[in-house]
PDB file of N, CA and C in Angstrom:
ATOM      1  N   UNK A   1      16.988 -20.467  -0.806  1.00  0.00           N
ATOM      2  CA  UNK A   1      15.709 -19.891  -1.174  1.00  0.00           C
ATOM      3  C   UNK A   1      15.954 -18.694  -2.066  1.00  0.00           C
ATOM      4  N   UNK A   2      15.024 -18.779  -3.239  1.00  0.00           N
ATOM      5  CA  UNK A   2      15.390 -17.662  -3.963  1.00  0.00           C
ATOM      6  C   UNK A   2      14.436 -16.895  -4.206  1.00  0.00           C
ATOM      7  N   UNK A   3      14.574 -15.771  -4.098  1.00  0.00           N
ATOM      8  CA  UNK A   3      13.131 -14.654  -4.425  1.00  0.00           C
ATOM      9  C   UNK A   3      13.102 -14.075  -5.829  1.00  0.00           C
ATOM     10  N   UNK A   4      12.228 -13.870  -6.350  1.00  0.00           N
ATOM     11  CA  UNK A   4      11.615 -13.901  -7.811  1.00  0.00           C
ATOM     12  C   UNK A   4      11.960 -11.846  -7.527  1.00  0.00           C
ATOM     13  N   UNK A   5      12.788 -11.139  -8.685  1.00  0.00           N
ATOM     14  CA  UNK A   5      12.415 -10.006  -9.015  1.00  0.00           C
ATOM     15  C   UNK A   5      11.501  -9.353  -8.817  1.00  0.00           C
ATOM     16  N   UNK A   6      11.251  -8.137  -8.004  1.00  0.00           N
ATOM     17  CA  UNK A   6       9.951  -7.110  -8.131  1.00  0.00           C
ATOM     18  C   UNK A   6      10.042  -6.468  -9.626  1.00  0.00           C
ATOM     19  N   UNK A   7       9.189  -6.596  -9.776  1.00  0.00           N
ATOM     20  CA  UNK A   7       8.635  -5.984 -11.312  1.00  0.00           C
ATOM     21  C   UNK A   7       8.076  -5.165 -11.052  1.00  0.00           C
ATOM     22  N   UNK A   8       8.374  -3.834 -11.294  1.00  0.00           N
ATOM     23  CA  UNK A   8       8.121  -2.377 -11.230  1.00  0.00           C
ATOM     24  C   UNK A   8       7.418  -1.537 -12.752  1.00  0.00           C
ATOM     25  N   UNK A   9       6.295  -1.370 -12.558  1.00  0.00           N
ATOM     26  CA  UNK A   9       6.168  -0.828 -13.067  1.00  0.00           C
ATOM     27  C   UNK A   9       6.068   0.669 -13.557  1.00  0.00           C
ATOM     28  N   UNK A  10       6.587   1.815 -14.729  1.00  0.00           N
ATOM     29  CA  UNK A  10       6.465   2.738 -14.718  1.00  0.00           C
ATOM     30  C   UNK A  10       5.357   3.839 -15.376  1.00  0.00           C
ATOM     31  N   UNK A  11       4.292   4.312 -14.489  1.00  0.00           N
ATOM     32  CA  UNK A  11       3.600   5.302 -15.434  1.00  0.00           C
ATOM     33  C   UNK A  11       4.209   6.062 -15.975  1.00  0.00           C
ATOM     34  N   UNK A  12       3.068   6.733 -16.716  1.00  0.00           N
ATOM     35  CA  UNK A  12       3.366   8.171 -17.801  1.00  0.00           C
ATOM     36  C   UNK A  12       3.196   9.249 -16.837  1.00  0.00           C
ATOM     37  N   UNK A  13       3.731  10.112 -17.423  1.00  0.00           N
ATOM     38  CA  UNK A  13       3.236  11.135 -16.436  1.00  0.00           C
ATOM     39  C   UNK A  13       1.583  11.500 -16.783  1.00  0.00           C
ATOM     40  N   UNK A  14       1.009  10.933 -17.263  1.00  0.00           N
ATOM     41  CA  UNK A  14      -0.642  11.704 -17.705  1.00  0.00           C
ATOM     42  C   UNK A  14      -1.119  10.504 -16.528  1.00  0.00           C
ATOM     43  N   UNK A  15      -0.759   9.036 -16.244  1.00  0.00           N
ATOM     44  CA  UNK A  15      -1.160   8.100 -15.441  1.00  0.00           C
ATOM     45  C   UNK A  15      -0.918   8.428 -13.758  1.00  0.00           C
ATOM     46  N   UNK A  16       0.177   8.910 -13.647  1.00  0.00           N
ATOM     47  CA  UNK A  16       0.982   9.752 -12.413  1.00  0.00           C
ATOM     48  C   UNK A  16      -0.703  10.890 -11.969  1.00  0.00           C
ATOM     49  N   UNK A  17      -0.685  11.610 -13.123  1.00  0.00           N
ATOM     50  CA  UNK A  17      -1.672  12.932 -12.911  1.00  0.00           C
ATOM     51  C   UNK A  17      -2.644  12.076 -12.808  1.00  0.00           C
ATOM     52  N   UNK A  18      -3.596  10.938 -13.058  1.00  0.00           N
ATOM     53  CA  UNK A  18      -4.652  10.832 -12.652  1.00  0.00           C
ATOM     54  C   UNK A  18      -4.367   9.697 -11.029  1.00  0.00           C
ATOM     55  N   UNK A  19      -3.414   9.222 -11.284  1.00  0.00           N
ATOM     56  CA  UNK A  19      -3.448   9.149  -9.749  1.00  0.00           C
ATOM     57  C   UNK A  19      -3.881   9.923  -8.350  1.00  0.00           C
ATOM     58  N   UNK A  20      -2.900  10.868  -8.815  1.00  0.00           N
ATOM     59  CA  UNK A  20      -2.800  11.912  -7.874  1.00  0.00           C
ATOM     60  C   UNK A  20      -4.128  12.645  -7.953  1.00  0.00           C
ATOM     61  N   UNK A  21      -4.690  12.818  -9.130  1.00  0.00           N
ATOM     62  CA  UNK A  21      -5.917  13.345  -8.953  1.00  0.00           C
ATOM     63  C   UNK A  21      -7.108  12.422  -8.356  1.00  0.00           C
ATOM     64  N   UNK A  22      -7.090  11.309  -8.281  1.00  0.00           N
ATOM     65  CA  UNK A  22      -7.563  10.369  -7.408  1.00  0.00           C
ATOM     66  C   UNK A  22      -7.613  10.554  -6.262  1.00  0.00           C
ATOM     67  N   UNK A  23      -5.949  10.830  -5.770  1.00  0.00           N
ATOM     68  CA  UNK A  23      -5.976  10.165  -4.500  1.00  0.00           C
ATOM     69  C   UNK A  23      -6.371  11.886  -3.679  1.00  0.00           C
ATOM     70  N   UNK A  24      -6.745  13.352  -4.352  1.00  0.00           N
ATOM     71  CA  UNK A  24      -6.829  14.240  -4.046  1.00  0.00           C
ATOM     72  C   UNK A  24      -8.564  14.506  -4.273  1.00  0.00           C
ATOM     73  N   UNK A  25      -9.314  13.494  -4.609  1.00  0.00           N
ATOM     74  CA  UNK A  25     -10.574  13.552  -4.521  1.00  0.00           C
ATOM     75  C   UNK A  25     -10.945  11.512  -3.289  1.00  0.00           C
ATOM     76  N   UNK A  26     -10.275  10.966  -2.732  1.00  0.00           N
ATOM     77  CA  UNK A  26     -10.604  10.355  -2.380  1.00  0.00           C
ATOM     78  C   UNK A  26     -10.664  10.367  -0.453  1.00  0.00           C
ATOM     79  N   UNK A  27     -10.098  11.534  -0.169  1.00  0.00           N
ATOM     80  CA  UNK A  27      -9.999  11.466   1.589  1.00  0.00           C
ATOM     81  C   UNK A  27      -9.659  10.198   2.197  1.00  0.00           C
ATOM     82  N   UNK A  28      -8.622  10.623   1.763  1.00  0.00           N
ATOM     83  CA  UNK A  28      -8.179   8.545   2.071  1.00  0.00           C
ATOM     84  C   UNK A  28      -6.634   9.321   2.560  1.00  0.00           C
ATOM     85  N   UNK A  29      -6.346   8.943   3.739  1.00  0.00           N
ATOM     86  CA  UNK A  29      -4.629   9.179   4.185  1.00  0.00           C
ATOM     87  C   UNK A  29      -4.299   8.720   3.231  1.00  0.00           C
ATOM     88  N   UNK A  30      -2.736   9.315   2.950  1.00  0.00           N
ATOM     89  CA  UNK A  30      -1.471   8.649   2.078  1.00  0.00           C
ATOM     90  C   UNK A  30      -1.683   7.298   1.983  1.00  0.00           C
ATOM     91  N   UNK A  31      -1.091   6.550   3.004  1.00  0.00           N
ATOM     92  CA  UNK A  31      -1.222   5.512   3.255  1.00  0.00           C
ATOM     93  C   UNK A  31      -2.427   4.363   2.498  1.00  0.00           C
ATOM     94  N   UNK A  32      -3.283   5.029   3.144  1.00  0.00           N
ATOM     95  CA  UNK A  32      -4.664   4.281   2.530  1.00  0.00           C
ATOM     96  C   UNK A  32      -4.737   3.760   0.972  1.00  0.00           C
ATOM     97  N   UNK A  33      -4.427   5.529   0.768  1.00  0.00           N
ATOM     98  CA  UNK A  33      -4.496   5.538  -0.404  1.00  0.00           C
ATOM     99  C   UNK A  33      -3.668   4.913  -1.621  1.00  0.00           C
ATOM    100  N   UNK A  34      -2.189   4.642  -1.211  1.00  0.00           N
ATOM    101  CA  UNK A  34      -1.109   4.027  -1.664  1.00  0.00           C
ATOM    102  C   UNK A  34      -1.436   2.958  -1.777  1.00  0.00           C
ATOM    103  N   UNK A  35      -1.808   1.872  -0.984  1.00  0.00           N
ATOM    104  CA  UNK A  35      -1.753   0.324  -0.529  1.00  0.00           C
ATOM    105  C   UNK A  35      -3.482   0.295  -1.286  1.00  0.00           C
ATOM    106  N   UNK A  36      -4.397   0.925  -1.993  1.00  0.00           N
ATOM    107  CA  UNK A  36      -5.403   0.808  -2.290  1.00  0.00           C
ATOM    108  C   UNK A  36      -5.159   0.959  -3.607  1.00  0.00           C
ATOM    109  N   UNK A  37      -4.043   1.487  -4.246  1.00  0.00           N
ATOM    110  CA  UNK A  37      -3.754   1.949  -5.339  1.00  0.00           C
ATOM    111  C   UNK A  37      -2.664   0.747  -5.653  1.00  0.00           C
ATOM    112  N   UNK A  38      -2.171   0.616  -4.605  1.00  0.00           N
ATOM    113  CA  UNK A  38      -1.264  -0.661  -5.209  1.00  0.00           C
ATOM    114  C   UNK A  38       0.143   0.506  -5.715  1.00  0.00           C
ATOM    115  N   UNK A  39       0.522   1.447  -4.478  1.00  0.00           N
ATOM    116  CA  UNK A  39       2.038   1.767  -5.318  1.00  0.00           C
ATOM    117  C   UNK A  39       2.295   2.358  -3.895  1.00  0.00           C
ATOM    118  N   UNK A  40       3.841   2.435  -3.764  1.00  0.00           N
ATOM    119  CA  UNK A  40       4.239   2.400  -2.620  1.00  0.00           C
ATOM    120  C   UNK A  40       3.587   3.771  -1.651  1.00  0.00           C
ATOM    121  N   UNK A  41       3.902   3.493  -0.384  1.00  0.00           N
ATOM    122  CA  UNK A  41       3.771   5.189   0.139  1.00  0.00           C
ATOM    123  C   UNK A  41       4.875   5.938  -0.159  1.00  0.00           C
ATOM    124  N   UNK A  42       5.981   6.029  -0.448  1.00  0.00           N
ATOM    125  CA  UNK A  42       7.369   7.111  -0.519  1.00  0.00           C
ATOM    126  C   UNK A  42       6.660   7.290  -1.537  1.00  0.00           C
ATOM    127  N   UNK A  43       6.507   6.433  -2.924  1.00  0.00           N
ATOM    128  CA  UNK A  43       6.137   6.706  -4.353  1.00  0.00           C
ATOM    129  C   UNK A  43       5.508   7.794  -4.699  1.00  0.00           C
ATOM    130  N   UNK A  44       4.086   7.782  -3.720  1.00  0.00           N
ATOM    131  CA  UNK A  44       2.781   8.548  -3.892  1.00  0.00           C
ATOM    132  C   UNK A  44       3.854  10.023  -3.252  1.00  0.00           C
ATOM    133  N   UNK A  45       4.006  10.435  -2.039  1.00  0.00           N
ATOM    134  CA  UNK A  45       5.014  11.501  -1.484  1.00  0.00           C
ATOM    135  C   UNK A  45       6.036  11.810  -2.329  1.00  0.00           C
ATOM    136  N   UNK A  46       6.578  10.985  -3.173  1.00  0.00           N
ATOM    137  CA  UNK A  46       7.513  11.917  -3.786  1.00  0.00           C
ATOM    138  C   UNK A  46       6.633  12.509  -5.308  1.00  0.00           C
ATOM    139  N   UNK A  47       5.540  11.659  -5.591  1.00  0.00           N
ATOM    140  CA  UNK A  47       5.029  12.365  -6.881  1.00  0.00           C
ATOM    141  C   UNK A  47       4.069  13.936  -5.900  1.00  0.00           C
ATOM    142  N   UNK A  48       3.558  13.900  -4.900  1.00  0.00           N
ATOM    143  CA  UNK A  48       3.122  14.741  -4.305  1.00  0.00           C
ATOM    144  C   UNK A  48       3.836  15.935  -4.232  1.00  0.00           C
ATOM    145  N   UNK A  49       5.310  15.938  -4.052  1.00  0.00           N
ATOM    146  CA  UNK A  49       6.143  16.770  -3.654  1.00  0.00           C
ATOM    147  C   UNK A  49       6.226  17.473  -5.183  1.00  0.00           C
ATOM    148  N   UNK A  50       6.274  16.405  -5.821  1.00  0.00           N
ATOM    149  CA  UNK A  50       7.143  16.996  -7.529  1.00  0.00           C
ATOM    150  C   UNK A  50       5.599  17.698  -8.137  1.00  0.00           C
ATOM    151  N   UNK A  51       4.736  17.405  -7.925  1.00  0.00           N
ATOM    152  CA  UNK A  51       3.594  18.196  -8.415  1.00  0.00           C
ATOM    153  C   UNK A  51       3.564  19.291  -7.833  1.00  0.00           C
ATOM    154  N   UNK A  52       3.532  19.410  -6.371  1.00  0.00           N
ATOM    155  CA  UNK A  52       3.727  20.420  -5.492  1.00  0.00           C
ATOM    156  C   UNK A  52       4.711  22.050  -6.024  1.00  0.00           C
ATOM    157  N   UNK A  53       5.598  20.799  -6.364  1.00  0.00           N
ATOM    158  CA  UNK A  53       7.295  21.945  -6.521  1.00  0.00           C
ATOM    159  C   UNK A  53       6.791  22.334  -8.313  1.00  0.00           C
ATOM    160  N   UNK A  54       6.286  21.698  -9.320  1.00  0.00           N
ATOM    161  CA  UNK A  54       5.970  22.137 -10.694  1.00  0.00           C
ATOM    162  C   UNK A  54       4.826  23.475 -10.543  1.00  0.00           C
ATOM    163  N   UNK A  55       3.808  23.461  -9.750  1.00  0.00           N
ATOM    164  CA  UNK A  55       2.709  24.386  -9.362  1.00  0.00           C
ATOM    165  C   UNK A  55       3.839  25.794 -10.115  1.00  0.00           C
ATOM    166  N   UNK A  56       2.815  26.931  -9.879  1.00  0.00           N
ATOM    167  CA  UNK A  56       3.960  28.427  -9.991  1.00  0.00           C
ATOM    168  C   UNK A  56       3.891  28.826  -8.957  1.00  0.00           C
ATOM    169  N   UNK A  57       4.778  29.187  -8.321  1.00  0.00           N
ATOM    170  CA  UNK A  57       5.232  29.727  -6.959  1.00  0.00           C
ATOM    171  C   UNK A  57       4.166  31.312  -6.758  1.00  0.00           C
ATOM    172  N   UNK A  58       3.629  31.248  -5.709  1.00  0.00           N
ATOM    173  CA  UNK A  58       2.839  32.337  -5.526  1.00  0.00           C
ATOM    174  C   UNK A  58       3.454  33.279  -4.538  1.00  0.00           C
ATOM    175  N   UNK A  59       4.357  34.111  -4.927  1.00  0.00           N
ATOM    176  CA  UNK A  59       5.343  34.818  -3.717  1.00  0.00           C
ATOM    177  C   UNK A  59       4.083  35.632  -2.912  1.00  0.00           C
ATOM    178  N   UNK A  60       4.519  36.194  -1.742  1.00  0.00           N
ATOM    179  CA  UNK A  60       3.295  37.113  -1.015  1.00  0.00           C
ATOM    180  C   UNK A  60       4.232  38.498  -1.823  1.00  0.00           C
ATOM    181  N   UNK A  61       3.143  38.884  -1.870  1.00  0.00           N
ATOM    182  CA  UNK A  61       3.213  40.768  -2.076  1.00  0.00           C
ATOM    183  C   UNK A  61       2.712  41.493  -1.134  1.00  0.00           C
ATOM    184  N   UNK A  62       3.632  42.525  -0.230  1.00  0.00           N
ATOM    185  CA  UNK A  62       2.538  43.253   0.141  1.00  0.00           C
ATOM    186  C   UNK A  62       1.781  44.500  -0.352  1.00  0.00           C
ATOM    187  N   UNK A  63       0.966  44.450   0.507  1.00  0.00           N
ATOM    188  CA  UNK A  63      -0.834  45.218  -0.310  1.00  0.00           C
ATOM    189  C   UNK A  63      -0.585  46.752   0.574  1.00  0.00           C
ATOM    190  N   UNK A  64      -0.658  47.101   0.469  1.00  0.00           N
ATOM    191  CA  UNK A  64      -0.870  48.631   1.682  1.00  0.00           C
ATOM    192  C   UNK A  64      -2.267  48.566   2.256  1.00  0.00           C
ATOM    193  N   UNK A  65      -2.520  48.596   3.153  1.00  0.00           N
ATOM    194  CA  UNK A  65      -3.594  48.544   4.001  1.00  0.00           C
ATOM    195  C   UNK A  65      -3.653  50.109   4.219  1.00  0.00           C
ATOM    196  N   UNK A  66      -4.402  50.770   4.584  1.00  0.00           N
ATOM    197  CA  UNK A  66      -4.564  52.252   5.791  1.00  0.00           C
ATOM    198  C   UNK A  66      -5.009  51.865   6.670  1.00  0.00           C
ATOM    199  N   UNK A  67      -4.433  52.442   7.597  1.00  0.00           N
ATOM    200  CA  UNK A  67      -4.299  51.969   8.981  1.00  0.00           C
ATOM    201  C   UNK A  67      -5.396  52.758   9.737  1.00  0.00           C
ATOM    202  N   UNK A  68      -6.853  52.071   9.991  1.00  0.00           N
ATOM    203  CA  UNK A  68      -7.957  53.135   9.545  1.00  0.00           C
ATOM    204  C   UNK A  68      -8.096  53.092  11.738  1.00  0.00           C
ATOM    205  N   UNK A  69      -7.699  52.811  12.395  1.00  0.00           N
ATOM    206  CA  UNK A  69      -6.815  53.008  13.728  1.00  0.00           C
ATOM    207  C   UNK A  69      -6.277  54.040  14.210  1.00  0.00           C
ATOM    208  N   UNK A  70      -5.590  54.498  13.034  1.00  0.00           N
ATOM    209  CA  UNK A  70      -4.164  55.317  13.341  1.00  0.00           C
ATOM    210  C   UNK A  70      -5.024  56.873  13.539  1.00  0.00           C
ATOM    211  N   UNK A  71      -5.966  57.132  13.226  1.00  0.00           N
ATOM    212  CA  UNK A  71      -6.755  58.332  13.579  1.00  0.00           C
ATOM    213  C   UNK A  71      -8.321  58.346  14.200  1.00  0.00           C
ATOM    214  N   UNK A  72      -8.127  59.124  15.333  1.00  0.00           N
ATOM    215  CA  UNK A  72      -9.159  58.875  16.327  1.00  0.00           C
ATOM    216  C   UNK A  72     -10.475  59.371  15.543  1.00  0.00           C
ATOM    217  N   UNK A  73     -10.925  59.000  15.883  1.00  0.00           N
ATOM    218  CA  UNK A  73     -12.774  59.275  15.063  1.00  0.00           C
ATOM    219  C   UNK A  73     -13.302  60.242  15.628  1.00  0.00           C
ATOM    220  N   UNK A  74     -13.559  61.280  14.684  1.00  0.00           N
ATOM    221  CA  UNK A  74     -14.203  62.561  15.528  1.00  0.00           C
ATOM    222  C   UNK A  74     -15.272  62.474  16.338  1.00  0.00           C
ATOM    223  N   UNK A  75     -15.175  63.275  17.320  1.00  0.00           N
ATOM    224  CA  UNK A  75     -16.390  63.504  18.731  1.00  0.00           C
ATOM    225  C   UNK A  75     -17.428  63.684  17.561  1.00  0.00           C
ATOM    226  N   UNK A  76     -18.448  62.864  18.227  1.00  0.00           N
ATOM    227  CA  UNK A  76     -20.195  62.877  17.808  1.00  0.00           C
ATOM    228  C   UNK A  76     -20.339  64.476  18.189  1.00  0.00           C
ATOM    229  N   UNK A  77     -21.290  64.693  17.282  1.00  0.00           N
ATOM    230  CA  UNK A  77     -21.514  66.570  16.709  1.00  0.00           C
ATOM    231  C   UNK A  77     -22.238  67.087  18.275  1.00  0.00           C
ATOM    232  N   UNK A  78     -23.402  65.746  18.716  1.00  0.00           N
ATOM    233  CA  UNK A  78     -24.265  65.802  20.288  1.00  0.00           C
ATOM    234  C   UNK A  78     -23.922  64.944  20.529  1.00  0.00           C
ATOM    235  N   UNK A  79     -24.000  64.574  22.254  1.00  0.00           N
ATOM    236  CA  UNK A  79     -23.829  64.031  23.188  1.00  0.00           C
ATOM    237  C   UNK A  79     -25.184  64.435  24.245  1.00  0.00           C
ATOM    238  N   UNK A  80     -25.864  63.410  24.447  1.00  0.00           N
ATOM    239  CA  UNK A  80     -26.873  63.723  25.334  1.00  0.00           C
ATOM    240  C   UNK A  80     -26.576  62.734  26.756  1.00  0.00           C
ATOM    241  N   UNK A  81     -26.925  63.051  27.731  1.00  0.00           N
ATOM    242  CA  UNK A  81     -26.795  62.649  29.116  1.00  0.00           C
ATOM    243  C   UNK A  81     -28.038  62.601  30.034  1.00  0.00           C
ATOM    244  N   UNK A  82     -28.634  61.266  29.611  1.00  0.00           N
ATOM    245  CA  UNK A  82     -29.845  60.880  30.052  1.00  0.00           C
ATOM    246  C   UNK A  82     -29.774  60.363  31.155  1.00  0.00           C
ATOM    247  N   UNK A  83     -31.121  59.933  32.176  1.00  0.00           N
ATOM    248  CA  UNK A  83     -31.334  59.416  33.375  1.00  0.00           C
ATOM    249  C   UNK A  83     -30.797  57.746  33.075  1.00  0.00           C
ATOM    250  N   UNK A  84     -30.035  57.630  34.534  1.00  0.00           N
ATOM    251  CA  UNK A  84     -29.723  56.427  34.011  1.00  0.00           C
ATOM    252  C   UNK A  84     -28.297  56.192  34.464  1.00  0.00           C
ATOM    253  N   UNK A  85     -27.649  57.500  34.158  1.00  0.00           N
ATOM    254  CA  UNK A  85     -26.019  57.088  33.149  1.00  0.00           C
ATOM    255  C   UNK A  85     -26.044  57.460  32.462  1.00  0.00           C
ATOM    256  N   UNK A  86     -27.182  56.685  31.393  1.00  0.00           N
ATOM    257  CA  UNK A  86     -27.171  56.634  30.005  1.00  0.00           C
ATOM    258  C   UNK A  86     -26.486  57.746  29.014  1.00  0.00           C
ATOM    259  N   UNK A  87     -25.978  57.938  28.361  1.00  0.00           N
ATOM    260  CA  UNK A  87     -24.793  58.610  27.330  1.00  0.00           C
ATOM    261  C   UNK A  87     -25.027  58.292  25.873  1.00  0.00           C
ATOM    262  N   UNK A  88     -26.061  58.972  25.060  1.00  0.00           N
ATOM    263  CA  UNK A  88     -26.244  58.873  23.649  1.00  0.00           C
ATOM    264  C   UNK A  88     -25.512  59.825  22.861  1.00  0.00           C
ATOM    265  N   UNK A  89     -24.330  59.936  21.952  1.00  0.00           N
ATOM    266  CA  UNK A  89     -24.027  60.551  21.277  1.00  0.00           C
ATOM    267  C   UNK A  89     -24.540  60.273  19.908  1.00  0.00           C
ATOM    268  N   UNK A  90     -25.222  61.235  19.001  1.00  0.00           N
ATOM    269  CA  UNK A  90     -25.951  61.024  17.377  1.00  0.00           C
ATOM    270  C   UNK A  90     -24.463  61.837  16.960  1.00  0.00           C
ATOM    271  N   UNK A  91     -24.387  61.424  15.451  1.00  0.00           N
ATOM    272  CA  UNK A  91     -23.435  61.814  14.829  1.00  0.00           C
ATOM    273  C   UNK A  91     -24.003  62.532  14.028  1.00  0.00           C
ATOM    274  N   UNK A  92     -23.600  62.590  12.978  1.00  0.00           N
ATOM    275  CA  UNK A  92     -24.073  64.390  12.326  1.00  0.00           C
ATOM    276  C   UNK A  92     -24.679  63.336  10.883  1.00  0.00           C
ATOM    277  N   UNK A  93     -25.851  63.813   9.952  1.00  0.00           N
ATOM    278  CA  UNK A  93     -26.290  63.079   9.483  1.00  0.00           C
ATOM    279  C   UNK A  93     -27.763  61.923  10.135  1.00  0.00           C
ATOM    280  N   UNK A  94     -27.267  62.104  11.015  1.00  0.00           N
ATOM    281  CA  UNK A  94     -28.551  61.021  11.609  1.00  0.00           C
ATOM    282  C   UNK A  94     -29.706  61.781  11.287  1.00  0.00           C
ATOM    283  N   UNK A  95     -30.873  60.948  11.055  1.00  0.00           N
ATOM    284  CA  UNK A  95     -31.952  61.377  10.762  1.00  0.00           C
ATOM    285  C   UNK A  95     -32.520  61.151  11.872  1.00  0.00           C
ATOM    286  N   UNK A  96     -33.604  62.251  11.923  1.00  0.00           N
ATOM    287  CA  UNK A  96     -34.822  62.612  13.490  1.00  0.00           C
ATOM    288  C   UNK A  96     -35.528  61.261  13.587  1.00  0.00           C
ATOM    289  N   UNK A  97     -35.859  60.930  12.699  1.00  0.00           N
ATOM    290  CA  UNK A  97     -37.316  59.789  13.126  1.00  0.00           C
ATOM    291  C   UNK A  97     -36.128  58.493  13.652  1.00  0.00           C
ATOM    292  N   UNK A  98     -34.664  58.706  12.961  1.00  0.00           N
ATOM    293  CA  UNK A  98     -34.178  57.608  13.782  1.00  0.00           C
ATOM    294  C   UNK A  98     -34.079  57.690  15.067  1.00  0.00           C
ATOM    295  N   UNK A  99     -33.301  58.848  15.304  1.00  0.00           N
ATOM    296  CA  UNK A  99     -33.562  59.012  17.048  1.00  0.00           C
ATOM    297  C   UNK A  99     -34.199  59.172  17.602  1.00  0.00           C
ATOM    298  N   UNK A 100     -35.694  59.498  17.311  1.00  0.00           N
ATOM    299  CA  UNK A 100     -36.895  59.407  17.893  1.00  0.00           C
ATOM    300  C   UNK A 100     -37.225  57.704  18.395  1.00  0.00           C
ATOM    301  N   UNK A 101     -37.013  56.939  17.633  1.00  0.00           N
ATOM    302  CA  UNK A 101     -37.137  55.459  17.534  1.00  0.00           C
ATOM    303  C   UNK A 101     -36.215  54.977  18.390  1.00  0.00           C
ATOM    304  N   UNK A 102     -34.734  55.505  18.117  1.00  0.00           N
ATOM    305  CA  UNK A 102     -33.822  55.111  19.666  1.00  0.00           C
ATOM    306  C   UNK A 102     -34.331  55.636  20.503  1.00  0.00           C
ATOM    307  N   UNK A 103     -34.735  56.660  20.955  1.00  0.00           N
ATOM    308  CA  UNK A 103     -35.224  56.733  22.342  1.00  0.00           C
ATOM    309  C   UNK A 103     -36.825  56.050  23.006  1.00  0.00           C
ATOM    310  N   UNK A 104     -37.087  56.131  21.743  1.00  0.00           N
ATOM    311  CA  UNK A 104     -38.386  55.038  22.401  1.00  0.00           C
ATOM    312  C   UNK A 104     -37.900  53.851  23.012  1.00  0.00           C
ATOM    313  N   UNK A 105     -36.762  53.177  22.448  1.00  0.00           N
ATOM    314  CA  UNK A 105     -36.210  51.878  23.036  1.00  0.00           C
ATOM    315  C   UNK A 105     -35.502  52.051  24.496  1.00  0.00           C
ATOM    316  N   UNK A 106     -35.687  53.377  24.715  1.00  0.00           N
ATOM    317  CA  UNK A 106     -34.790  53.433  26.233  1.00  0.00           C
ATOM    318  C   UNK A 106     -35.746  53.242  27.358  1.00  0.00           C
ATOM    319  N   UNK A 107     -35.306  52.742  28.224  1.00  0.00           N
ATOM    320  CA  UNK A 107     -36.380  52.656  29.557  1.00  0.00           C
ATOM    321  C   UNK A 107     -36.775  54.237  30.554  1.00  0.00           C
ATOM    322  N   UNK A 108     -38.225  53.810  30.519  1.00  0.00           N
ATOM    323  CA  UNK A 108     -38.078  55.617  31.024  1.00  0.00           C
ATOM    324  C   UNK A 108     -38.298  55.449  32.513  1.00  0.00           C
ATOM    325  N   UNK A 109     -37.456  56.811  32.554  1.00  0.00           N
ATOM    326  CA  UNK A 109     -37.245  56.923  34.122  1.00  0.00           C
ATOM    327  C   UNK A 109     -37.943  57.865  34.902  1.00  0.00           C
TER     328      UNK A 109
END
């Protein structure tokens, strides 16, 4: 018994790129997508990889953050000690009609 040659064919690389751009708009596993395309699965994975590896490498840099943690937040300017428990400190800047309005929201005792 004799078996007839696989005949392989080779894209371009512009045919390669619309593959791959296919198979990256189709949500189709590898797999799927290979055997729907008619080219092997390693095939599709190794053009994946080589597109992958051509990209430009995006190294991380680091950024400096301030470490806005690292210093305790100054004591509120008042501290009031209402019925309750309750413990309202206003910070400096607050406006009257606001805290007039928070305390309307408190339950009176």
């Amino acid at each position: 018994m004799q078996t007839s040659p696989t005949v392989r064919k080779h894209l371009t690389r512009e045919q390669r790129e619309k593959v791959l751009s296919a198979y990256q708009r189709s949500r189709l596993s590898q797999r799927e997508f290979a055997a729907q395309a008619k080219i092997g699965l390693s095939t599709l994975q190794l053009w994946l990889r080589k597109a992958a590896a051509s990209l430009p490498s995006h190294r991380a840099a680091f950024v400096e953050v301030p470490n806005l943690l690292a210093h305790a937040p100054a004591p509120a300017p008042y501290r009031l000690h209402l019925a309750r428990g309750i413990i309202l400190e206003v910070g400096s800047g607050f406006r009257p009609e606001e805290l007039a309005a928070l305390l309307r929201l408190l339950p009176a005792s």
